[in-house]
C-alpha atoms as a PDB file:
ATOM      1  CA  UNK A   1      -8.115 -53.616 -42.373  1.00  0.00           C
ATOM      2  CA  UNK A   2      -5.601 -50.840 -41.361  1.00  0.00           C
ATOM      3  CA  UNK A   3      -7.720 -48.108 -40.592  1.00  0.00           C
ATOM      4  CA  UNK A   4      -9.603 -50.671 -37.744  1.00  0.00           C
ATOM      5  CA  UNK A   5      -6.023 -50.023 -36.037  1.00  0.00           C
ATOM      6  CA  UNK A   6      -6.264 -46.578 -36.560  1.00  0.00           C
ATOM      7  CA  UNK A   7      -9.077 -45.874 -35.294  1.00  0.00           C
ATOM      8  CA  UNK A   8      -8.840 -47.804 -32.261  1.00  0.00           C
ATOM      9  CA  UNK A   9      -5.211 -46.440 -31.500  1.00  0.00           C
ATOM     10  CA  UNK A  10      -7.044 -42.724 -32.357  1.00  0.00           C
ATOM     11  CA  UNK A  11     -10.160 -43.587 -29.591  1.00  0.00           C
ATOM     12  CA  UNK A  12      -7.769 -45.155 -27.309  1.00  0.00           C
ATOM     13  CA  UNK A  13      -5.557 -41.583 -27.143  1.00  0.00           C
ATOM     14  CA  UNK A  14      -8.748 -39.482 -26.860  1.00  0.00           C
ATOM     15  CA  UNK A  15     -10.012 -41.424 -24.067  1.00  0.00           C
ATOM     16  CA  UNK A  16      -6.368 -41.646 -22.449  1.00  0.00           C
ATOM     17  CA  UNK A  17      -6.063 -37.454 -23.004  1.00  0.00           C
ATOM     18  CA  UNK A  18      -9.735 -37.937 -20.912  1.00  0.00           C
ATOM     19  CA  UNK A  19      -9.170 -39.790 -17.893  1.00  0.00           C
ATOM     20  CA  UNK A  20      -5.611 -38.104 -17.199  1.00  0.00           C
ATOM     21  CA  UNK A  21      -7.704 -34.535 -17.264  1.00  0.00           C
ATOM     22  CA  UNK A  22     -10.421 -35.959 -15.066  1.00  0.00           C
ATOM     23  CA  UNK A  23      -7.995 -37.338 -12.811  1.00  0.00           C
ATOM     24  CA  UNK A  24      -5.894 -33.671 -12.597  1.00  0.00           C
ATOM     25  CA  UNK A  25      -8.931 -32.242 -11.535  1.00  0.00           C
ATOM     26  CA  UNK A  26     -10.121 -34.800  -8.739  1.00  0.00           C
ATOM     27  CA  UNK A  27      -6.795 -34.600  -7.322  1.00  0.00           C
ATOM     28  CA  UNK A  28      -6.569 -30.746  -7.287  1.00  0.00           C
ATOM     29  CA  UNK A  29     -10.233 -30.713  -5.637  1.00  0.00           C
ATOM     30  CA  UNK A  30      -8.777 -33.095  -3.445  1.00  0.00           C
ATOM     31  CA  UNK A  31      -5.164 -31.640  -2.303  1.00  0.00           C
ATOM     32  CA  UNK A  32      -6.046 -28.471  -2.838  1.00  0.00           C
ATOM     33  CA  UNK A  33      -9.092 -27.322  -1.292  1.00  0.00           C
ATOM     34  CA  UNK A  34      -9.120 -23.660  -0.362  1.00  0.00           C
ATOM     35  CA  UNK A  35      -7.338 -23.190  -3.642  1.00  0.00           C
ATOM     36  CA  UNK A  36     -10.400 -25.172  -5.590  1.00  0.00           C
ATOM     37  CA  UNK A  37     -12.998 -23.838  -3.722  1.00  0.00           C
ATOM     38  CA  UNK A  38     -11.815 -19.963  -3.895  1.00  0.00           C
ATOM     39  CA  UNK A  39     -11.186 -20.495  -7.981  1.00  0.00           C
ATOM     40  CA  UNK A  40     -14.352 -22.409  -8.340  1.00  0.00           C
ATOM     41  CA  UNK A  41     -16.010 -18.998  -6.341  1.00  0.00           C
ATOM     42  CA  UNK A  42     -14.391 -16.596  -8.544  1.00  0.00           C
ATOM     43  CA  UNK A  43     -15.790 -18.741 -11.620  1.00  0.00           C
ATOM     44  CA  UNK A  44     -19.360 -18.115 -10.041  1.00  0.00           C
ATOM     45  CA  UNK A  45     -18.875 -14.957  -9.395  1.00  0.00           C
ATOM     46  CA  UNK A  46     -16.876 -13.464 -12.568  1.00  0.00           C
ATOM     47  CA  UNK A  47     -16.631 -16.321 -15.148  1.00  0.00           C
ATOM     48  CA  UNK A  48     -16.120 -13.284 -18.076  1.00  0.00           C
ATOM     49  CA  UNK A  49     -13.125 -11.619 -15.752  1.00  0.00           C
ATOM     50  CA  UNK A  50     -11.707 -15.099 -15.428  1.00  0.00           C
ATOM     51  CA  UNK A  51     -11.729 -15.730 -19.230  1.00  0.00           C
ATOM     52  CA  UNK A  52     -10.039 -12.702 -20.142  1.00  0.00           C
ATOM     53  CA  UNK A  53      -7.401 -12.904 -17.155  1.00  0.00           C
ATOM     54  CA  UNK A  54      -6.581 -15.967 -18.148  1.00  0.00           C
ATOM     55  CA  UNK A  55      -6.287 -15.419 -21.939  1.00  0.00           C
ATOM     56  CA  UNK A  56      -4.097 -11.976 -21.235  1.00  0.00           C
ATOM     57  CA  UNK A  57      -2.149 -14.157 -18.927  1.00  0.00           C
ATOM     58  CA  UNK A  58      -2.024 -17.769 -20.291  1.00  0.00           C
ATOM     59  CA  UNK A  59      -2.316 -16.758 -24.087  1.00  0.00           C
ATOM     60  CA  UNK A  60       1.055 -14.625 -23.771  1.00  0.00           C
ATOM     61  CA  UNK A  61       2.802 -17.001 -21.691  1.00  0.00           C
ATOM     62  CA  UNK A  62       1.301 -19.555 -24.236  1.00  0.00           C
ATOM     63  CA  UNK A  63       2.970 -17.645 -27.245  1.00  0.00           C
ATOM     64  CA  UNK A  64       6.114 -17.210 -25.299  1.00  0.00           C
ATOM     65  CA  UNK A  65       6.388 -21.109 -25.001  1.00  0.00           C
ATOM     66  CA  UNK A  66       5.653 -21.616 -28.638  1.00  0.00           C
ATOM     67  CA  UNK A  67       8.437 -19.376 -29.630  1.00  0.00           C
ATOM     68  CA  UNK A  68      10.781 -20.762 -27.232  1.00  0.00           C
ATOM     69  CA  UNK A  69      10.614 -23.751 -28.912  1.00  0.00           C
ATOM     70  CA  UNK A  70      10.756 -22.951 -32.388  1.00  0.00           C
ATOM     71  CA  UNK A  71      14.596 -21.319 -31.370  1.00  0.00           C
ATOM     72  CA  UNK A  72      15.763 -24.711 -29.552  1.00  0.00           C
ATOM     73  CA  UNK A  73      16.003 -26.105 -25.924  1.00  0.00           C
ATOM     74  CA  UNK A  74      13.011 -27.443 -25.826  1.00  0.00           C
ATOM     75  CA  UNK A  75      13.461 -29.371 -22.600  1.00  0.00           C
ATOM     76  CA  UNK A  76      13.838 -26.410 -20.555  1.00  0.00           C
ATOM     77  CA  UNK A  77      10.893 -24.577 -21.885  1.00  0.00           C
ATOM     78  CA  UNK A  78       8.684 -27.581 -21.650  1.00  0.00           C
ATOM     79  CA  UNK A  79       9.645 -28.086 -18.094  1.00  0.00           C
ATOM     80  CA  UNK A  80       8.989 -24.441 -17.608  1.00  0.00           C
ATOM     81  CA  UNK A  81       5.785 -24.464 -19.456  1.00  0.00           C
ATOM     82  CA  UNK A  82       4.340 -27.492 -17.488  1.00  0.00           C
ATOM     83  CA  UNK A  83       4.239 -25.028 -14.146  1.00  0.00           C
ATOM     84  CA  UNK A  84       1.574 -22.495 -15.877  1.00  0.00           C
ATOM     85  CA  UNK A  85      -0.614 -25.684 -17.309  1.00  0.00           C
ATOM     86  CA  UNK A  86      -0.165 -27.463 -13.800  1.00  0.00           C
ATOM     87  CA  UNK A  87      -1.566 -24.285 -11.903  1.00  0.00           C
ATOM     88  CA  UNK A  88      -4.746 -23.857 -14.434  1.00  0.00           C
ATOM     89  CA  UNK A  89      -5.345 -27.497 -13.975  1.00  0.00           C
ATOM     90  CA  UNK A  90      -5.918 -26.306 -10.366  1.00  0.00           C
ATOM     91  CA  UNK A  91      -8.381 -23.148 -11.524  1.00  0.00           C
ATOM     92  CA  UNK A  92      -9.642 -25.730 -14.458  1.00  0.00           C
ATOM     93  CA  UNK A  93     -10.829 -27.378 -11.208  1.00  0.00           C
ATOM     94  CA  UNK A  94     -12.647 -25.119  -9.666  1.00  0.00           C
ATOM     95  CA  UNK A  95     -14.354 -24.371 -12.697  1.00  0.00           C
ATOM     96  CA  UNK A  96     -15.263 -28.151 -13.026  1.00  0.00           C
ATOM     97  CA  UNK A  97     -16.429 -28.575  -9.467  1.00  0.00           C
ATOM     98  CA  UNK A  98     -18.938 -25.474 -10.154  1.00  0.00           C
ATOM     99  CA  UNK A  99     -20.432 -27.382 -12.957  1.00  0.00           C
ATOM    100  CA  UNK A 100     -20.458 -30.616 -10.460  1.00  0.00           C
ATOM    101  CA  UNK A 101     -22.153 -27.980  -7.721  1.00  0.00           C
ATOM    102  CA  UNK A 102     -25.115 -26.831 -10.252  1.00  0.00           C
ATOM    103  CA  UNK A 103     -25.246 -30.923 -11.060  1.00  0.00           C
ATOM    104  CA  UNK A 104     -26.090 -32.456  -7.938  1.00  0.00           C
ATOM    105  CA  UNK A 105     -26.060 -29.598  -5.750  1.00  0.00           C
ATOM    106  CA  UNK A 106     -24.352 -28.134  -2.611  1.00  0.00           C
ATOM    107  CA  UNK A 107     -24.666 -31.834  -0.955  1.00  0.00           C
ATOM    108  CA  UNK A 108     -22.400 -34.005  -2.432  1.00  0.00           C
ATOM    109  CA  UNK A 109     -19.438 -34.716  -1.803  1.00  0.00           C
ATOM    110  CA  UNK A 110     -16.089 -32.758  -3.040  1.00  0.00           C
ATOM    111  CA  UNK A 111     -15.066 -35.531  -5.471  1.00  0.00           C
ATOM    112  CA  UNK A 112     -18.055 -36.071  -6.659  1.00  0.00           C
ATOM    113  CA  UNK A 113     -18.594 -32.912  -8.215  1.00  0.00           C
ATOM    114  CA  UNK A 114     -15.241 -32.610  -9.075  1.00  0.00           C
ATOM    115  CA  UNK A 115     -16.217 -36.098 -10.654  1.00  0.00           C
ATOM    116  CA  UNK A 116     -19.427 -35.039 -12.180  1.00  0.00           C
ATOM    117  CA  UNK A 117     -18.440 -31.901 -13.722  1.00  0.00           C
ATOM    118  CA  UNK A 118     -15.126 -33.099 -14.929  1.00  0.00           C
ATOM    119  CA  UNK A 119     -16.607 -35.541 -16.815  1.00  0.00           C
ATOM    120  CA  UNK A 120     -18.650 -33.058 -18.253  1.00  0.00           C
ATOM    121  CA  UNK A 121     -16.097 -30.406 -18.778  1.00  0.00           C
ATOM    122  CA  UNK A 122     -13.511 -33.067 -20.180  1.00  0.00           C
ATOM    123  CA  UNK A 123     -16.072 -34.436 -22.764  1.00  0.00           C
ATOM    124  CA  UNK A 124     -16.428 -30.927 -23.928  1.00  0.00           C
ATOM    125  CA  UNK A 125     -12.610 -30.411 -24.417  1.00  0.00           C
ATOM    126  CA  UNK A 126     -12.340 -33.570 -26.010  1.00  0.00           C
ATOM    127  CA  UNK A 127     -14.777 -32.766 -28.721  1.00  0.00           C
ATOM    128  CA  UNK A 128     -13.203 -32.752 -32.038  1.00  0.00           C
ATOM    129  CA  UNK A 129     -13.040 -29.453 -33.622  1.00  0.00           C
ATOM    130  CA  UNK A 130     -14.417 -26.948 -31.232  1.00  0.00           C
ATOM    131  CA  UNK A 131     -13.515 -28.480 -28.260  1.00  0.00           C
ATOM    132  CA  UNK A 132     -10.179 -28.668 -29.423  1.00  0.00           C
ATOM    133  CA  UNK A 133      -9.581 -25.277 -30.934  1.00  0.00           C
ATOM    134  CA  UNK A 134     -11.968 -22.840 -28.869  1.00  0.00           C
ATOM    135  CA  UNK A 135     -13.221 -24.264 -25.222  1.00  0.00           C
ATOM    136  CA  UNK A 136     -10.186 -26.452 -24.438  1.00  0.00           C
ATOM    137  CA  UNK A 137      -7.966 -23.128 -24.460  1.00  0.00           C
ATOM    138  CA  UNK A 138     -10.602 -21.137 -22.873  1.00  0.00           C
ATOM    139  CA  UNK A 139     -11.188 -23.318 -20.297  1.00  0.00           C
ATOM    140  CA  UNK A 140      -7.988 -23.710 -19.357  1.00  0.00           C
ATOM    141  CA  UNK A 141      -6.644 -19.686 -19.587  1.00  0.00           C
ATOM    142  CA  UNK A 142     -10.473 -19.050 -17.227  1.00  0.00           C
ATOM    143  CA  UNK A 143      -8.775 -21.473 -14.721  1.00  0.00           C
ATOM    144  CA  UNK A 144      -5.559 -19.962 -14.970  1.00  0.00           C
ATOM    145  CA  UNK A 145      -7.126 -16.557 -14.158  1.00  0.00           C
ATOM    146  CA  UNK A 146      -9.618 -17.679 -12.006  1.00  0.00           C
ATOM    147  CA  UNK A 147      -6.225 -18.730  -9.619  1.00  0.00           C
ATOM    148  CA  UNK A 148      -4.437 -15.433 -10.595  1.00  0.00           C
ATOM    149  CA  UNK A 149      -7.978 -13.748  -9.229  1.00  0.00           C
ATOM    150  CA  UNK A 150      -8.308 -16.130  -6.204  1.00  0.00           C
ATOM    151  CA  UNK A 151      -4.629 -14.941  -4.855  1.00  0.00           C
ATOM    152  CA  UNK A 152      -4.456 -18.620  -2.515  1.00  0.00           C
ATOM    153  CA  UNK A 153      -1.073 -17.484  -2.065  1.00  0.00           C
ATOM    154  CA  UNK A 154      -2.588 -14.499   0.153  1.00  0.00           C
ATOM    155  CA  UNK A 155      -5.306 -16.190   2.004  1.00  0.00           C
ATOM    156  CA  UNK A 156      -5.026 -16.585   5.308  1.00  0.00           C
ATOM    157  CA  UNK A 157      -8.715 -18.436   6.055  1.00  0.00           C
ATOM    158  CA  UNK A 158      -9.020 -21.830   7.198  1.00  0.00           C
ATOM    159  CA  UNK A 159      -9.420 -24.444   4.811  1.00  0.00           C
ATOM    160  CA  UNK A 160     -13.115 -25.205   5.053  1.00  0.00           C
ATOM    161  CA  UNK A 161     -13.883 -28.565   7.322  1.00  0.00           C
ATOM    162  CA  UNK A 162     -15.040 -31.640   5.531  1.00  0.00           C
ATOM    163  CA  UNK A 163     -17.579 -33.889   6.284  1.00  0.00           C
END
């Protein structure tokens, strides 16, 4: 039975590709908080302005990187590509920690919605077909714009105190 193995090895990459996005996005809630909580604020606030930030932004820096690598040198541009997808892991955050917020409210704790709405966020990149083609990029170009709109590189507030 060769396609048992294939299927397993097929599951077992999927679910992999899951946990390692649900863990980015714990650990950005977690390290970075003022970022999270000022992208996952700008989500709330202008989720459609976030999108299409983040697809002007992310899409062309997106094609760049594709064509980059069809000319050669692909370990430079992959090691320059990884900063962009790093930073709308961060946003990507934020926008999973609002869907954690509208879960189980304004109570819980940071890691738990990160938690809660990463899992739901990461199932629905990980669905096959649409996930893949249309809300995996989206999601991740609205959390690089929801960053680009959050400007944590000019904030000067306090990072908020935790319980």
């Amino acid at each position: 039975m060769p396609y048992t193995g294939m299927v397993l090895t097929i599951l077992s990459v999927v679910l992999g590709f899951f946990l390692v996005l649900l863990a980015y996005w714990i650990a950005a809630a977690g390290l970075f908080v003022k970022t999270t909580d000022a992208c996952r604020q700008q989500i709330a606030e202008r989720p459609v302005r976030c999108a299409l930030v983040g697809i002007a932004t992310f899409g062309v820096m997106l094609v760049v990187v594709l064509a980059a690598l069809g000319k050669g040198g692909a370990g430079f541009v992959l090691l320059v590509a990884a900063v962009p997808l790093l930073i709308s892991f961060v946003g990507t955050a934020g926008l999973a920690m609002h869907i954690g917020r509208r879960l189980c409210g304004e109570d819980a704790e940071r890691w738990n919605q990160a938690m809660r709405g990463g899992v739901v966020l990461g199932l629905c990149f990980i669905t096959p077909g649409l996930g893949w083609i249309i809300v995996a990029p989206i999601g991740l170009a609205s959390g690089f714009g929801a960053f680009l709109l959050a400007k944590p590189w000019k904030s000067s507030a306090a990072a908020p105190a935790l319980p």
